[in-house]
Protein backbone atom coordinates (compact mmCIF):
# COMPACT_ATOMS: atom_id res chain seq x y z
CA UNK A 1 31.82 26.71 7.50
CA UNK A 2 32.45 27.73 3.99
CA UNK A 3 30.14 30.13 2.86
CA UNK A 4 29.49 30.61 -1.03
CA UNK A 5 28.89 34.15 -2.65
CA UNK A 6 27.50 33.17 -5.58
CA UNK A 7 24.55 35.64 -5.09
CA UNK A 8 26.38 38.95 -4.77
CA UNK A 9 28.89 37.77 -7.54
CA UNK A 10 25.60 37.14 -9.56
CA UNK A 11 23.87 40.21 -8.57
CA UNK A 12 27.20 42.24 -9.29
CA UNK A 13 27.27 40.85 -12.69
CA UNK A 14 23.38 41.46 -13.30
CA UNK A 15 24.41 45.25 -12.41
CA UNK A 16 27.72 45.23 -14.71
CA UNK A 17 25.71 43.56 -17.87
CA UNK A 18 22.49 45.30 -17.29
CA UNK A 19 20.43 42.41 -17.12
CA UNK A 20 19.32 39.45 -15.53
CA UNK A 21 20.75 36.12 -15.20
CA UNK A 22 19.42 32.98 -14.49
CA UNK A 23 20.85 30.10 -12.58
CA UNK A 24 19.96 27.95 -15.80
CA UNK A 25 22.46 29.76 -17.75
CA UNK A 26 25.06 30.12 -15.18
CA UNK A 27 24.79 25.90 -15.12
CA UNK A 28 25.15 25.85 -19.16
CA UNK A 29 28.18 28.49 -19.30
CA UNK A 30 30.14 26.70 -16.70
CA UNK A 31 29.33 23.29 -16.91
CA UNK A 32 27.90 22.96 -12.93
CA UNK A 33 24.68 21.28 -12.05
CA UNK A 34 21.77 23.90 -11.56
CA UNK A 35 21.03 21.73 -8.39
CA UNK A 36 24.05 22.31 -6.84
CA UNK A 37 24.36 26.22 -7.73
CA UNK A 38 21.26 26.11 -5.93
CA UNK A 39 22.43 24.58 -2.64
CA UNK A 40 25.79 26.94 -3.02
CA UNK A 41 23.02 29.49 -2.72
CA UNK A 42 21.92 28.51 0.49
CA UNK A 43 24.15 28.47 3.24
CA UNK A 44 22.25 25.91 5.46
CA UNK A 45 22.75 23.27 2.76
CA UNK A 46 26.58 23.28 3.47
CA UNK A 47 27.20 21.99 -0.37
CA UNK A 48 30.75 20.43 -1.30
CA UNK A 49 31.92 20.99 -4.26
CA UNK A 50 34.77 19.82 -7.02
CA UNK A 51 37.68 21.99 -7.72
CA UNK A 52 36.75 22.28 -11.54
CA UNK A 53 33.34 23.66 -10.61
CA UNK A 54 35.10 25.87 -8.79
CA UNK A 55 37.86 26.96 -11.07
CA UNK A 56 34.39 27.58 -13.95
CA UNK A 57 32.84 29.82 -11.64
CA UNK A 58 35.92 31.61 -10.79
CA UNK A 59 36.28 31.92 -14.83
CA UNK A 60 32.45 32.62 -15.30
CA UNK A 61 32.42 35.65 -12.70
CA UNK A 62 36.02 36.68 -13.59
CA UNK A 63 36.51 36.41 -9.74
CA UNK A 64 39.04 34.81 -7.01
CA UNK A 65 38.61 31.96 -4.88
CA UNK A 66 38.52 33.71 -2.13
CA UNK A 67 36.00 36.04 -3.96
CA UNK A 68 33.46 32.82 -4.77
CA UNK A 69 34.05 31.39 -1.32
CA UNK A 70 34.37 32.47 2.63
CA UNK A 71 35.04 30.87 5.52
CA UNK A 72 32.83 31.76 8.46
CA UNK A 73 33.38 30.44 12.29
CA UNK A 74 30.55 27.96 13.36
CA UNK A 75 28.21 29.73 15.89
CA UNK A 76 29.41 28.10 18.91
């Protein structure tokens, strides 16, 4: 499955910038629906996504791809 890390990107920019962000303003910076940052969150939701919301996130967190996303072998 692919695996999102949207909360240790988000927690390693609340670190860098001293503060906290919320998924509201991730959702107006870069365009992506709140709802679906919040099944990204969650791993157990196994969210697809569009390329463009993936290319603004990768812009947003000044991150990689394979930074954003993982793949990790089903549990067999």
């Amino acid at each position: 499955m692919i695996r999102f890390r949207l909360k240790e990107l988000l927690a390693d920019k609340e670190f860098r910038e001293k503060r906290e962000i919320m998924l509201e303003e991730v959702a107006e910076q870069t365009e992506v629906n709140r709802t679906s940052l919040s099944k990204m969150q969650n791993p157990a939701m196994r969210h697809s996504t569009t390329t463009n919301a993936i290319d603004s996130l990768c812009k947003y967190f000044g991150c990689r791809v394979d930074e954003l996303m993982v793949y990790v072998p089903d549990e067999e």
